[in-house]
PDB file of N, CA and C in Angstrom:
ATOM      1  N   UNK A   1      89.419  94.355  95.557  1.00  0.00           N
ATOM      2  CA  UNK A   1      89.221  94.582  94.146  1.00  0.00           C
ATOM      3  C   UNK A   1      89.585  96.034  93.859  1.00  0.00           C
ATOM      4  N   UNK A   2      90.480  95.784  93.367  1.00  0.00           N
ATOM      5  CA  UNK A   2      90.921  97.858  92.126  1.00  0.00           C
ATOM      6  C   UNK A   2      89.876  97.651  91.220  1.00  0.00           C
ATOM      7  N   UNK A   3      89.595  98.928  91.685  1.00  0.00           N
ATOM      8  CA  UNK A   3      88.599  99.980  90.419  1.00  0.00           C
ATOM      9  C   UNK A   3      89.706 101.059  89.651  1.00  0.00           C
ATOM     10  N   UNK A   4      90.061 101.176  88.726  1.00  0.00           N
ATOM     11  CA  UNK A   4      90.931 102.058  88.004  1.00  0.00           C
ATOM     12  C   UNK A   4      90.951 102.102  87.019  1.00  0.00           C
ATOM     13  N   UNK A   5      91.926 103.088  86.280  1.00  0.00           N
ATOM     14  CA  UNK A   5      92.159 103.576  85.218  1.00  0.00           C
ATOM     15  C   UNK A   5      92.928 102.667  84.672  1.00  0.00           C
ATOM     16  N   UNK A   6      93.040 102.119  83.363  1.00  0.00           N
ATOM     17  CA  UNK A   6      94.299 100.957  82.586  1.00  0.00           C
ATOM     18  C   UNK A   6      95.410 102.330  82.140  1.00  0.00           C
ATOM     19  N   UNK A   7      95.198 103.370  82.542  1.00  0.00           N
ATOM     20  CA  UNK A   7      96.457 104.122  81.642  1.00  0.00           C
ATOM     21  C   UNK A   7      96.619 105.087  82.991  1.00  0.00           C
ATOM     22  N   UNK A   8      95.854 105.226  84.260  1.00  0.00           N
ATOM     23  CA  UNK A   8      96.778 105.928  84.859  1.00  0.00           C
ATOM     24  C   UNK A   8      96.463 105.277  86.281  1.00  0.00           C
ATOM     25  N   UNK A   9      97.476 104.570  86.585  1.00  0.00           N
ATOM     26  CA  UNK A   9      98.132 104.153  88.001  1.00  0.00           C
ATOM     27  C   UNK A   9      97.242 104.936  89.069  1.00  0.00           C
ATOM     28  N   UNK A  10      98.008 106.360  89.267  1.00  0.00           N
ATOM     29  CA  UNK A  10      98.248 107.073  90.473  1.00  0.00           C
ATOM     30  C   UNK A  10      96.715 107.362  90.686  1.00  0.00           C
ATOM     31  N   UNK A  11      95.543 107.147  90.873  1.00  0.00           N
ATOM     32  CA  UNK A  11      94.562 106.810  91.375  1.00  0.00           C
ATOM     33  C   UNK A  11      93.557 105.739  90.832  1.00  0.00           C
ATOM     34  N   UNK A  12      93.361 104.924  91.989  1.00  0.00           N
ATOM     35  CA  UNK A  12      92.002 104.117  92.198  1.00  0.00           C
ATOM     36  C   UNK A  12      91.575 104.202  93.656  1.00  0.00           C
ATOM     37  N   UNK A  13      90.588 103.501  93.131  1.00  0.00           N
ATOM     38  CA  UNK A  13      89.164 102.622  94.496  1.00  0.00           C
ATOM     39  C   UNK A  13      89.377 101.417  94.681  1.00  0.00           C
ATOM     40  N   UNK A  14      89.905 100.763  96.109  1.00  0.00           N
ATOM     41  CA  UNK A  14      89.893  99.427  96.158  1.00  0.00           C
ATOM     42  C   UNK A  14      88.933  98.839  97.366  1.00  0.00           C
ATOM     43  N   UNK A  15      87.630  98.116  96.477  1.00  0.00           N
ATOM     44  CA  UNK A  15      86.962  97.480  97.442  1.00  0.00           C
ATOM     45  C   UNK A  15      87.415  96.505  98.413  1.00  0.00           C
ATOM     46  N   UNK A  16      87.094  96.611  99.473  1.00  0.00           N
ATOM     47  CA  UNK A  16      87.475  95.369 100.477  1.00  0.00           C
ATOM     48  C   UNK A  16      86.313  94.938 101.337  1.00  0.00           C
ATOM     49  N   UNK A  17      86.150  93.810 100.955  1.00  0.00           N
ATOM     50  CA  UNK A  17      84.869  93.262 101.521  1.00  0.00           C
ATOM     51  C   UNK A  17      84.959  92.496 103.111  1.00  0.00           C
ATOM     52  N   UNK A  18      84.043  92.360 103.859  1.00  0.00           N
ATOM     53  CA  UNK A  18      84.337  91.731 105.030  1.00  0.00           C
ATOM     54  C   UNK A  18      84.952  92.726 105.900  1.00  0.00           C
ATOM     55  N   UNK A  19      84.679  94.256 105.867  1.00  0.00           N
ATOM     56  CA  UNK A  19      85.904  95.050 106.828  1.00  0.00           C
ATOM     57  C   UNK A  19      84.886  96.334 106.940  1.00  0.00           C
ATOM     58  N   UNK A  20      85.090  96.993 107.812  1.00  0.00           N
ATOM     59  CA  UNK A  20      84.102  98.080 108.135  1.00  0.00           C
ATOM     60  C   UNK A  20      85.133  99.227 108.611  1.00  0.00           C
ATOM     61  N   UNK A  21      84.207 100.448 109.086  1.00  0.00           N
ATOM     62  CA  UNK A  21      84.789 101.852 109.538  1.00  0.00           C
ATOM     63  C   UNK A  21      86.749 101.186 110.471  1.00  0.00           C
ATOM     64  N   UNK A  22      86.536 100.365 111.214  1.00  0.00           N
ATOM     65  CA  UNK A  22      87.810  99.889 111.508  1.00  0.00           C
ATOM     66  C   UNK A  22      89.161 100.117 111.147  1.00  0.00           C
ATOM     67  N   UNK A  23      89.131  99.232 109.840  1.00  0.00           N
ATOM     68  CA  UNK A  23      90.220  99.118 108.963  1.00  0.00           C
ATOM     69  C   UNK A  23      90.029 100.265 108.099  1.00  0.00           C
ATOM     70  N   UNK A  24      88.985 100.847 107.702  1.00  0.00           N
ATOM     71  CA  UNK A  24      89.110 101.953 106.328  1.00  0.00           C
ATOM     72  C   UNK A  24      89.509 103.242 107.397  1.00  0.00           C
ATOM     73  N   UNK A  25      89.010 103.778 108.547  1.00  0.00           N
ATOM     74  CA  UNK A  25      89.637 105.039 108.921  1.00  0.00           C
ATOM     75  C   UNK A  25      91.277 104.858 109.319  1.00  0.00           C
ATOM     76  N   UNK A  26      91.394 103.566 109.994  1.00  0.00           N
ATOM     77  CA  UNK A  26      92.834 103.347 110.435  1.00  0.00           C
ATOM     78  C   UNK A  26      93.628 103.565 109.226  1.00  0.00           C
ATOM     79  N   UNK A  27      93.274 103.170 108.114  1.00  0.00           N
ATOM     80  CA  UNK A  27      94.371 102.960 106.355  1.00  0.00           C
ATOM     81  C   UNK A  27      93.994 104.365 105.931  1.00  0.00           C
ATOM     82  N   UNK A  28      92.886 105.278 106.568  1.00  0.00           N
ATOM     83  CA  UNK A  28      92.877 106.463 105.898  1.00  0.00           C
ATOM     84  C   UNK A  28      93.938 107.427 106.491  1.00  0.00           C
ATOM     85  N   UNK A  29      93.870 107.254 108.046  1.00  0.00           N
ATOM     86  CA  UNK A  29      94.754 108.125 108.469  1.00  0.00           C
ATOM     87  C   UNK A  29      96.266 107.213 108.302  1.00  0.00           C
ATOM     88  N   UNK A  30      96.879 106.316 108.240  1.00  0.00           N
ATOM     89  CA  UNK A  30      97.983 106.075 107.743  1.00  0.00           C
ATOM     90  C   UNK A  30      98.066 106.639 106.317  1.00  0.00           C
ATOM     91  N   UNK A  31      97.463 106.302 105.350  1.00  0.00           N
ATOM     92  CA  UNK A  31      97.545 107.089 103.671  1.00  0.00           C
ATOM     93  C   UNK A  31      97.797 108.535 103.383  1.00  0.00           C
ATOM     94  N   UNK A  32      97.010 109.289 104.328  1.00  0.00           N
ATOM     95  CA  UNK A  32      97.401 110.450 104.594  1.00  0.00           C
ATOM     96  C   UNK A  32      98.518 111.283 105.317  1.00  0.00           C
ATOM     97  N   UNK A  33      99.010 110.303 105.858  1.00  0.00           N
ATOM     98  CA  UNK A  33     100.204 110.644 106.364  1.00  0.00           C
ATOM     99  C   UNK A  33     101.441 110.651 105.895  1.00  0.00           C
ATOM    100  N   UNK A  34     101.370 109.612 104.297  1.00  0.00           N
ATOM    101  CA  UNK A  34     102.235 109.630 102.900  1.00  0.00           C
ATOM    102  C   UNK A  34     101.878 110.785 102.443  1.00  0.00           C
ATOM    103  N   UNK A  35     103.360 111.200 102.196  1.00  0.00           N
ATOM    104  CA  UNK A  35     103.663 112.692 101.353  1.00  0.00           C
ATOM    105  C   UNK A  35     103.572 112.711  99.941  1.00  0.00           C
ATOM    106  N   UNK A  36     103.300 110.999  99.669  1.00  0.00           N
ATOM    107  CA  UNK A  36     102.942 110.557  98.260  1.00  0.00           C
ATOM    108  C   UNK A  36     101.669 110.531  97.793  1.00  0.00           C
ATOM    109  N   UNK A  37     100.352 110.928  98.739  1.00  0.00           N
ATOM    110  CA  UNK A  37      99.399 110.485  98.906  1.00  0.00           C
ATOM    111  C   UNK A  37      98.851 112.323  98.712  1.00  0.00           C
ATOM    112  N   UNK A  38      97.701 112.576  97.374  1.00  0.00           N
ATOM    113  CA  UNK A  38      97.534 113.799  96.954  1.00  0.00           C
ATOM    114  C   UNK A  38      95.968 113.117  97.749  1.00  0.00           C
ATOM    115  N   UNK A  39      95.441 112.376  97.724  1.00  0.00           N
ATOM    116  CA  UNK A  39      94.121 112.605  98.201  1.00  0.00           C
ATOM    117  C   UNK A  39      93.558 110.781  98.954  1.00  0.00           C
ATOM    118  N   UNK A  40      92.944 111.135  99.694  1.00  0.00           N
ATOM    119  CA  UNK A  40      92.478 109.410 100.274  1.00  0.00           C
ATOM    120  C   UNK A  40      91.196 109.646 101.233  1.00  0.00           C
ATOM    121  N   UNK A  41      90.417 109.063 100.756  1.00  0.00           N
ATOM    122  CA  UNK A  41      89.082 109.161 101.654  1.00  0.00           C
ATOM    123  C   UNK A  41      88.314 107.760 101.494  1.00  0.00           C
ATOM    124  N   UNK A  42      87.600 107.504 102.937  1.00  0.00           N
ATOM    125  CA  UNK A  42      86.948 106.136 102.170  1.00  0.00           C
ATOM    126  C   UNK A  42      85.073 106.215 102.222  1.00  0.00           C
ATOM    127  N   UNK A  43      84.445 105.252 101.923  1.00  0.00           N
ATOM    128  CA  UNK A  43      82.954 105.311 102.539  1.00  0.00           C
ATOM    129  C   UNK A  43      82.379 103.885 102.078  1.00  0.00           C
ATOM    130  N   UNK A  44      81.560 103.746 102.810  1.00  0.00           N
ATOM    131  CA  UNK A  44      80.796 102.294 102.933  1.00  0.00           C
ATOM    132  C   UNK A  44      79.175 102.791 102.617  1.00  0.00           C
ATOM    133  N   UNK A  45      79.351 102.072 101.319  1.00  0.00           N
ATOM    134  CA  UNK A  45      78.314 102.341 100.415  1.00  0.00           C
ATOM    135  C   UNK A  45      76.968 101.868 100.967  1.00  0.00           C
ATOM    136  N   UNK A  46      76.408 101.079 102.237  1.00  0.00           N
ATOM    137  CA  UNK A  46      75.567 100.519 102.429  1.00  0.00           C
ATOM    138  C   UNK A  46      75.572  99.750 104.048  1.00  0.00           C
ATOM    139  N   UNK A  47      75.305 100.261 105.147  1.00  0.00           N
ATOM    140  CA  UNK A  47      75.136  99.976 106.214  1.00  0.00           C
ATOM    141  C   UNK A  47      75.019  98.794 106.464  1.00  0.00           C
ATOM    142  N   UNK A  48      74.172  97.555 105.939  1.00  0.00           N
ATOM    143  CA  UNK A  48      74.141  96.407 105.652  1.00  0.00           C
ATOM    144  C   UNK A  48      75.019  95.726 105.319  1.00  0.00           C
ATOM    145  N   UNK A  49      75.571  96.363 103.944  1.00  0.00           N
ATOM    146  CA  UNK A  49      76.763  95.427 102.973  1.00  0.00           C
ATOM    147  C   UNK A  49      77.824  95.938 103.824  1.00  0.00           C
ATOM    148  N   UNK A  50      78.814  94.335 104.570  1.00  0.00           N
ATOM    149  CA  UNK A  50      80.350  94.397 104.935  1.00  0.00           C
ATOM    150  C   UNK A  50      81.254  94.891 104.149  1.00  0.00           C
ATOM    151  N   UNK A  51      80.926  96.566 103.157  1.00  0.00           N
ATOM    152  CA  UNK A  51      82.086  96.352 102.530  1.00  0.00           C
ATOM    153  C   UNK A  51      82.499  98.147 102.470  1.00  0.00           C
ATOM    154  N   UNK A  52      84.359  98.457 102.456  1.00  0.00           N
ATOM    155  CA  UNK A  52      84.956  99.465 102.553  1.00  0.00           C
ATOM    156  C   UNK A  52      84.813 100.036 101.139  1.00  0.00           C
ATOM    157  N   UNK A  53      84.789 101.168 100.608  1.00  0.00           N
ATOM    158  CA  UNK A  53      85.583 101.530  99.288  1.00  0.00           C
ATOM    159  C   UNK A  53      86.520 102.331  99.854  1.00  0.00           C
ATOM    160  N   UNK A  54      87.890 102.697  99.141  1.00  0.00           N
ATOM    161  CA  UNK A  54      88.759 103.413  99.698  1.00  0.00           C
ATOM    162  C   UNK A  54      89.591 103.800  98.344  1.00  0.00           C
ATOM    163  N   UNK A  55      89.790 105.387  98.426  1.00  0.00           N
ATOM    164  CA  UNK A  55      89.700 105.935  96.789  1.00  0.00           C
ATOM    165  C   UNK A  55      90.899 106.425  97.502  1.00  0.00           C
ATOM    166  N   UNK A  56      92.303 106.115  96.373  1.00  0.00           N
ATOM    167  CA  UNK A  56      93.570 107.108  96.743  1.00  0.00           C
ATOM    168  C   UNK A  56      93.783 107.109  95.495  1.00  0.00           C
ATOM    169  N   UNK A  57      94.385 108.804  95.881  1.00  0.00           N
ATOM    170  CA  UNK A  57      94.981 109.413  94.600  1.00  0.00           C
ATOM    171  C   UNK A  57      96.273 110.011  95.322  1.00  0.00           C
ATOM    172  N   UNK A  58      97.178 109.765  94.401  1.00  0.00           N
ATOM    173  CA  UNK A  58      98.881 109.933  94.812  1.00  0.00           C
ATOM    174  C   UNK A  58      99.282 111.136  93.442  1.00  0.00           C
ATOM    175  N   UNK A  59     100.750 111.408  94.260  1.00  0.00           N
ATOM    176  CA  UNK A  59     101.240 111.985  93.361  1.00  0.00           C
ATOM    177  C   UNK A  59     102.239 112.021  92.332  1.00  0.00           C
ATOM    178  N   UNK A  60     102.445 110.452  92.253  1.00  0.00           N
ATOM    179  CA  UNK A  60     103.089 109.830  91.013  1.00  0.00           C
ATOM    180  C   UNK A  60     103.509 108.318  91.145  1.00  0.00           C
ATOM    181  N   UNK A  61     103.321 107.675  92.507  1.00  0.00           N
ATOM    182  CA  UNK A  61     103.750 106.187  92.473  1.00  0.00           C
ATOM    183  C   UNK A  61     102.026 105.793  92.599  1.00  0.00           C
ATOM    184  N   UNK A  62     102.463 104.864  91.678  1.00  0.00           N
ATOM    185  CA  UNK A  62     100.673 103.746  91.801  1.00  0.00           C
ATOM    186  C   UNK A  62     100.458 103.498  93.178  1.00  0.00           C
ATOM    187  N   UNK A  63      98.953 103.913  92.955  1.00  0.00           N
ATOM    188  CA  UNK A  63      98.149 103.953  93.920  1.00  0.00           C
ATOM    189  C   UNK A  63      97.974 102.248  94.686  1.00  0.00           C
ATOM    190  N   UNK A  64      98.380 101.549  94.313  1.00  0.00           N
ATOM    191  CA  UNK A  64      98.135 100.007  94.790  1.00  0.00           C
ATOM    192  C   UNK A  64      99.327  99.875  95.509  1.00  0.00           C
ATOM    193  N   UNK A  65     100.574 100.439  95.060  1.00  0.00           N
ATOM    194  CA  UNK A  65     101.592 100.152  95.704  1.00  0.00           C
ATOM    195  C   UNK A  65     101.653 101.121  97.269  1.00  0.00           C
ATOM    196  N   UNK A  66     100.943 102.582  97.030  1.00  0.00           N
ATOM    197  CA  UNK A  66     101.280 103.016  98.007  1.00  0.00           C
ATOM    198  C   UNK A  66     100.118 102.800  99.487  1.00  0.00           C
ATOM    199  N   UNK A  67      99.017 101.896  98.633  1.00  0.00           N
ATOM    200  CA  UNK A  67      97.845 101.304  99.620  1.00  0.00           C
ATOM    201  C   UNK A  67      98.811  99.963 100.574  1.00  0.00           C
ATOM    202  N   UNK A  68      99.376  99.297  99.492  1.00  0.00           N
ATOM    203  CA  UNK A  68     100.132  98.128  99.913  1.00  0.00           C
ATOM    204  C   UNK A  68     101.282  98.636 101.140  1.00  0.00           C
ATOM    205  N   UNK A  69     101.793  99.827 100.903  1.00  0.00           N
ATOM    206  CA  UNK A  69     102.971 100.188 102.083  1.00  0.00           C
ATOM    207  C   UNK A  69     102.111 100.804 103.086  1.00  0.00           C
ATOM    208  N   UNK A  70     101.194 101.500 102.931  1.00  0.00           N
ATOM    209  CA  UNK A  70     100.382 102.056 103.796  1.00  0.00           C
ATOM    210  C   UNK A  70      99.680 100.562 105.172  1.00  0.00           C
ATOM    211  N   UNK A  71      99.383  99.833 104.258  1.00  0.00           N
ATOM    212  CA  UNK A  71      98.600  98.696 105.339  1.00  0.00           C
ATOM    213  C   UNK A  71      99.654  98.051 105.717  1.00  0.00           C
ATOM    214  N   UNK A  72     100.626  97.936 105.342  1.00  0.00           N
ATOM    215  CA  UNK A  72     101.960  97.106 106.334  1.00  0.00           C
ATOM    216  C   UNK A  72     102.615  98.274 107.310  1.00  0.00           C
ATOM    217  N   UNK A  73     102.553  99.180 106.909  1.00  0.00           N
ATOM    218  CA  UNK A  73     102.723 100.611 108.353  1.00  0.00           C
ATOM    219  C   UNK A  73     101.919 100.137 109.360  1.00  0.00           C
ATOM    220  N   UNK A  74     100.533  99.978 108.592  1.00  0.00           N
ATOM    221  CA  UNK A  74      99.301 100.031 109.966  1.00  0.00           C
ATOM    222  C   UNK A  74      99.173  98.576 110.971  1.00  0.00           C
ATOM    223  N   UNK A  75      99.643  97.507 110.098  1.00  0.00           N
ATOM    224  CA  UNK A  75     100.377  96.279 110.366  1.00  0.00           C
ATOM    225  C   UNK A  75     101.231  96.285 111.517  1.00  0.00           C
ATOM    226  N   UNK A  76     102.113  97.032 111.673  1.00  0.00           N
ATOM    227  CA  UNK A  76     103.700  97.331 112.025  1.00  0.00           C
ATOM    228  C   UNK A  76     103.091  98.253 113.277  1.00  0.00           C
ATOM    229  N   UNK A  77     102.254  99.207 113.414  1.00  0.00           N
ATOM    230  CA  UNK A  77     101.592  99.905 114.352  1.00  0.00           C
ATOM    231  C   UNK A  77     101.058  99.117 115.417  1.00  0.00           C
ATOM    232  N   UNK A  78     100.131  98.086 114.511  1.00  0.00           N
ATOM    233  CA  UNK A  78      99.024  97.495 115.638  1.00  0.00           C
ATOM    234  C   UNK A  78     100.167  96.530 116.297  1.00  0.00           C
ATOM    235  N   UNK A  79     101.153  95.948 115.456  1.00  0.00           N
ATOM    236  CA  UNK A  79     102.035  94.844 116.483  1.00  0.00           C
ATOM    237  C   UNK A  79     102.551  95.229 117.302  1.00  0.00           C
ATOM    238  N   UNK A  80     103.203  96.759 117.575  1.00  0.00           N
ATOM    239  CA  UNK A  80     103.835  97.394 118.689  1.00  0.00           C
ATOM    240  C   UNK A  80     102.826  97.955 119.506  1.00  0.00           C
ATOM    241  N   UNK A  81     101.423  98.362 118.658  1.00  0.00           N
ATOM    242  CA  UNK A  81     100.790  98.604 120.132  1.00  0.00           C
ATOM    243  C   UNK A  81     100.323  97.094 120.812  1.00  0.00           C
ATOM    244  N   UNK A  82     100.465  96.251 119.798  1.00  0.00           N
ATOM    245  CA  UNK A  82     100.176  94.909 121.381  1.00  0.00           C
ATOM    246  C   UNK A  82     101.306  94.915 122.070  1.00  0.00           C
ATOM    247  N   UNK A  83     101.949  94.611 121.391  1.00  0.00           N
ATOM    248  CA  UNK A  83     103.632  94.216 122.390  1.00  0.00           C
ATOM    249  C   UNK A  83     103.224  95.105 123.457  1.00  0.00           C
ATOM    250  N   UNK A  84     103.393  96.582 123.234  1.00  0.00           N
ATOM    251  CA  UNK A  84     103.457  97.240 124.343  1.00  0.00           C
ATOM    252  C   UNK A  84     102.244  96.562 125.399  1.00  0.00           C
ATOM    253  N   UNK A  85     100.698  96.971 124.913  1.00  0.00           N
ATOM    254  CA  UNK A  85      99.904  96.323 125.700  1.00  0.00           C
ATOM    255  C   UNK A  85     100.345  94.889 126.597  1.00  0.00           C
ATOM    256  N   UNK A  86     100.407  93.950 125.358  1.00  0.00           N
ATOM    257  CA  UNK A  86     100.921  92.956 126.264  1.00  0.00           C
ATOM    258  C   UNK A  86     101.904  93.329 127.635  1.00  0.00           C
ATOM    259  N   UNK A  87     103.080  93.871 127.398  1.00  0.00           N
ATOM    260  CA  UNK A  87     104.232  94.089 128.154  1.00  0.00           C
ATOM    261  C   UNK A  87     104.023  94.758 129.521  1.00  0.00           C
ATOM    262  N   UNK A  88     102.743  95.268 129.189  1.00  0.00           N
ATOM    263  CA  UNK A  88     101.963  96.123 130.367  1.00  0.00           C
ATOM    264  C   UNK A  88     101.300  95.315 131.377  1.00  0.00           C
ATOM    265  N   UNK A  89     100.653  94.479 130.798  1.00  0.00           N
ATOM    266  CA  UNK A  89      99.713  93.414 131.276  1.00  0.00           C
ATOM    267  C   UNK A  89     100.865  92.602 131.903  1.00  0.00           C
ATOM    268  N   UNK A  90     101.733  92.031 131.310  1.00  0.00           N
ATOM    269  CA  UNK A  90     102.747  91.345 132.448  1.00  0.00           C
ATOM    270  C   UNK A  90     103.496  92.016 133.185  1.00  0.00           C
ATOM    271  N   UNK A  91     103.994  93.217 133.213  1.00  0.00           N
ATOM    272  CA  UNK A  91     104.362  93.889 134.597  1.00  0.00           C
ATOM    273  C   UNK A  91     103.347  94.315 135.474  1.00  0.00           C
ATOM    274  N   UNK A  92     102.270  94.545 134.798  1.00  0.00           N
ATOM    275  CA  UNK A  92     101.526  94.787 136.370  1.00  0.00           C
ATOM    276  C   UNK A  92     100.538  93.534 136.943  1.00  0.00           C
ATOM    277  N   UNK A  93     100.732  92.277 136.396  1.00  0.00           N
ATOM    278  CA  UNK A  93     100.626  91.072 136.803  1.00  0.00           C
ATOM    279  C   UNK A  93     101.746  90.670 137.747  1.00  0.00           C
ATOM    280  N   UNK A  94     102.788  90.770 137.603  1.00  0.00           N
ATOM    281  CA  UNK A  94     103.920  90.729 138.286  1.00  0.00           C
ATOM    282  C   UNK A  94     104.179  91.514 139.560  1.00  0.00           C
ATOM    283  N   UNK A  95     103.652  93.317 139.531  1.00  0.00           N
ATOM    284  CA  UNK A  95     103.553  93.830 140.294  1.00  0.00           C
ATOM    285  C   UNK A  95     103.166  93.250 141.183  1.00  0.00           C
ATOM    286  N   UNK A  96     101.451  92.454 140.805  1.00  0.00           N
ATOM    287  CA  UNK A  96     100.087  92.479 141.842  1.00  0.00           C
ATOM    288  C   UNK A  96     100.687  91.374 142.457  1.00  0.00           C
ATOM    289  N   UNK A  97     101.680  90.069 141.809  1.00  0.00           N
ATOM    290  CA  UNK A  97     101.794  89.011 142.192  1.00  0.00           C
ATOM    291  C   UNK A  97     102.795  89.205 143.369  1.00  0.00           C
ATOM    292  N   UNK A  98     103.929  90.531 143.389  1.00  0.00           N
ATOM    293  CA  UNK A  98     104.825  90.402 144.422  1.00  0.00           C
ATOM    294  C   UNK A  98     103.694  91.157 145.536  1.00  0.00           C
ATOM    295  N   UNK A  99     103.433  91.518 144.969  1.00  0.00           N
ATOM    296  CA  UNK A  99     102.209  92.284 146.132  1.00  0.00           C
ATOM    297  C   UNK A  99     101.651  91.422 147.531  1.00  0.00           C
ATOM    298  N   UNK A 100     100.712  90.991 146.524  1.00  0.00           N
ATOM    299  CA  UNK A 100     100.016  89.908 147.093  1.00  0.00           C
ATOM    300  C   UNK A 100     100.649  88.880 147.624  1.00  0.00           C
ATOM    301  N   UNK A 101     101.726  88.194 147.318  1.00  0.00           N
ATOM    302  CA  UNK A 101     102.916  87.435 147.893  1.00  0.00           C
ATOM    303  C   UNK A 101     103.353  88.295 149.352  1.00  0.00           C
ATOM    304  N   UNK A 102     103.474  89.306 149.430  1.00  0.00           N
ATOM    305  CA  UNK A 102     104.631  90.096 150.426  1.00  0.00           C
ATOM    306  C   UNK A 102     102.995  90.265 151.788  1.00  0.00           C
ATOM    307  N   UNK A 103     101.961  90.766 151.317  1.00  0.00           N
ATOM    308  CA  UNK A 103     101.001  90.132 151.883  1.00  0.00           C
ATOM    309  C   UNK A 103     100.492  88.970 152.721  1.00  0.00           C
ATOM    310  N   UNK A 104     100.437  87.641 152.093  1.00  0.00           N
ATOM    311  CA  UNK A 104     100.940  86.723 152.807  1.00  0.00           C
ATOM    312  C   UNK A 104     101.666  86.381 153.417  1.00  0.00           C
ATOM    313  N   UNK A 105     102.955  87.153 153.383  1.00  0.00           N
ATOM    314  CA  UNK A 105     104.042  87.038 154.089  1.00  0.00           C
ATOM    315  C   UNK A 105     103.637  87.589 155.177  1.00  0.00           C
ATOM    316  N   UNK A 106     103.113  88.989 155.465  1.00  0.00           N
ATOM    317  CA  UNK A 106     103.054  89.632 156.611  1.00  0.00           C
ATOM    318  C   UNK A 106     101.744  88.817 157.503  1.00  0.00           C
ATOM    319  N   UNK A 107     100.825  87.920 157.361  1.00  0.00           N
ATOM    320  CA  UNK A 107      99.884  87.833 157.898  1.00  0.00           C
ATOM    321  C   UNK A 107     100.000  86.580 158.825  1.00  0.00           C
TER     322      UNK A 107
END
Protein backbone atom coordinates (compact mmCIF):
# COMPACT_ATOMS: atom_id res chain seq x y z
CA UNK A 1 0.00 0.00 0.00
CA UNK A 2 1.40 3.82 -1.07
CA UNK A 3 0.95 6.37 1.40
CA UNK A 4 1.47 9.69 -0.67
CA UNK A 5 1.02 12.83 -1.91
CA UNK A 6 -1.81 13.06 -5.11
CA UNK A 7 0.37 16.06 -6.46
CA UNK A 8 3.84 15.00 -5.70
CA UNK A 9 5.17 11.59 -6.91
CA UNK A 10 8.82 11.82 -5.79
CA UNK A 11 8.08 10.75 -2.22
CA UNK A 12 6.00 8.14 -0.38
CA UNK A 13 5.63 5.27 2.30
CA UNK A 14 4.82 1.92 1.04
CA UNK A 15 3.43 -0.53 3.51
CA UNK A 16 4.20 -4.15 2.98
CA UNK A 17 2.65 -6.51 5.06
CA UNK A 18 3.80 -10.14 5.77
CA UNK A 19 7.73 -9.06 5.50
CA UNK A 20 10.07 -8.03 8.26
CA UNK A 21 13.76 -6.41 8.89
CA UNK A 22 14.72 -8.99 5.84
CA UNK A 23 13.27 -7.53 2.90
CA UNK A 24 13.06 -3.74 4.26
CA UNK A 25 17.04 -3.46 5.06
CA UNK A 26 17.93 -5.52 1.84
CA UNK A 27 15.43 -2.74 -0.44
CA UNK A 28 17.01 -0.10 1.85
CA UNK A 29 20.44 -0.69 0.98
CA UNK A 30 19.60 -1.37 -2.76
CA UNK A 31 17.43 2.24 -2.79
CA UNK A 32 20.26 3.87 -1.58
CA UNK A 33 22.46 2.91 -3.87
CA UNK A 34 20.11 4.84 -6.67
CA UNK A 35 21.59 8.16 -7.47
CA UNK A 36 17.86 8.88 -7.91
CA UNK A 37 17.12 8.14 -4.46
CA UNK A 38 17.45 11.71 -2.14
CA UNK A 39 16.40 9.77 0.98
CA UNK A 40 15.11 5.97 2.03
CA UNK A 41 14.78 4.59 5.42
CA UNK A 42 12.41 2.00 6.71
CA UNK A 43 10.83 0.92 10.33
CA UNK A 44 8.38 -1.58 11.62
CA UNK A 45 5.94 0.12 13.53
CA UNK A 46 5.18 -2.76 15.99
CA UNK A 47 7.21 -5.90 16.92
CA UNK A 48 4.12 -8.01 16.79
CA UNK A 49 2.50 -6.59 13.57
CA UNK A 50 4.26 -8.49 10.24
CA UNK A 51 4.52 -5.29 8.71
CA UNK A 52 7.54 -2.99 6.85
CA UNK A 53 6.95 0.83 6.24
CA UNK A 54 9.50 2.03 3.82
CA UNK A 55 9.56 5.93 3.10
CA UNK A 56 11.55 7.01 -0.25
CA UNK A 57 12.12 10.24 -1.34
CA UNK A 58 13.85 10.69 -4.85
CA UNK A 59 15.01 13.30 -6.78
CA UNK A 60 12.58 13.63 -9.52
CA UNK A 61 11.31 10.11 -10.88
CA UNK A 62 8.24 8.72 -8.76
CA UNK A 63 9.00 7.17 -5.94
CA UNK A 64 6.92 3.83 -6.84
CA UNK A 65 8.72 3.48 -9.91
CA UNK A 66 12.09 3.77 -8.43
CA UNK A 67 10.92 1.21 -5.36
CA UNK A 68 9.71 -1.04 -8.34
CA UNK A 69 13.45 -1.02 -10.08
CA UNK A 70 15.02 -1.13 -6.82
CA UNK A 71 13.23 -4.67 -5.78
CA UNK A 72 13.89 -6.27 -9.21
CA UNK A 73 17.84 -5.28 -8.63
CA UNK A 74 17.44 -7.06 -5.26
CA UNK A 75 15.52 -9.86 -7.23
CA UNK A 76 18.39 -10.13 -9.79
CA UNK A 77 21.01 -10.17 -6.69
CA UNK A 78 19.43 -12.92 -4.69
CA UNK A 79 19.17 -15.17 -8.11
CA UNK A 80 22.93 -14.89 -8.73
CA UNK A 81 23.74 -15.30 -5.27
CA UNK A 82 21.89 -18.78 -5.47
CA UNK A 83 23.20 -19.77 -8.75
CA UNK A 84 26.48 -19.11 -7.42
CA UNK A 85 25.64 -20.95 -4.07
CA UNK A 86 24.08 -23.61 -5.84
CA UNK A 87 27.15 -23.99 -8.33
CA UNK A 88 29.28 -24.33 -5.24
CA UNK A 89 27.35 -26.99 -3.69
CA UNK A 90 27.70 -29.07 -6.92
CA UNK A 91 31.36 -28.77 -7.38
CA UNK A 92 32.25 -29.62 -4.14
CA UNK A 93 29.75 -32.54 -4.22
CA UNK A 94 31.56 -33.64 -7.17
CA UNK A 95 34.87 -32.99 -5.62
CA UNK A 96 33.89 -35.25 -2.44
CA UNK A 97 32.34 -37.78 -4.93
CA UNK A 98 35.73 -38.25 -7.03
CA UNK A 99 37.30 -38.35 -3.74
CA UNK A 100 35.65 -40.82 -2.14
CA UNK A 101 35.44 -42.92 -5.42
CA UNK A 102 39.47 -42.81 -5.87
CA UNK A 103 39.31 -44.07 -2.17
CA UNK A 104 37.61 -47.09 -2.87
CA UNK A 105 39.67 -47.60 -5.50
CA UNK A 106 42.78 -47.70 -3.41
CA UNK A 107 41.43 -50.07 -0.68
Amino acid sequence: MEHGSLTDSTSSTFSIMEEDHTLANSARFVLNQDPRVAFCGYSIPHPAEKKVNIRVQTTGDAAKDVLKDALQNLMIMCQHVRGTLDNAVANHRAKNTTAEQMDVDRK
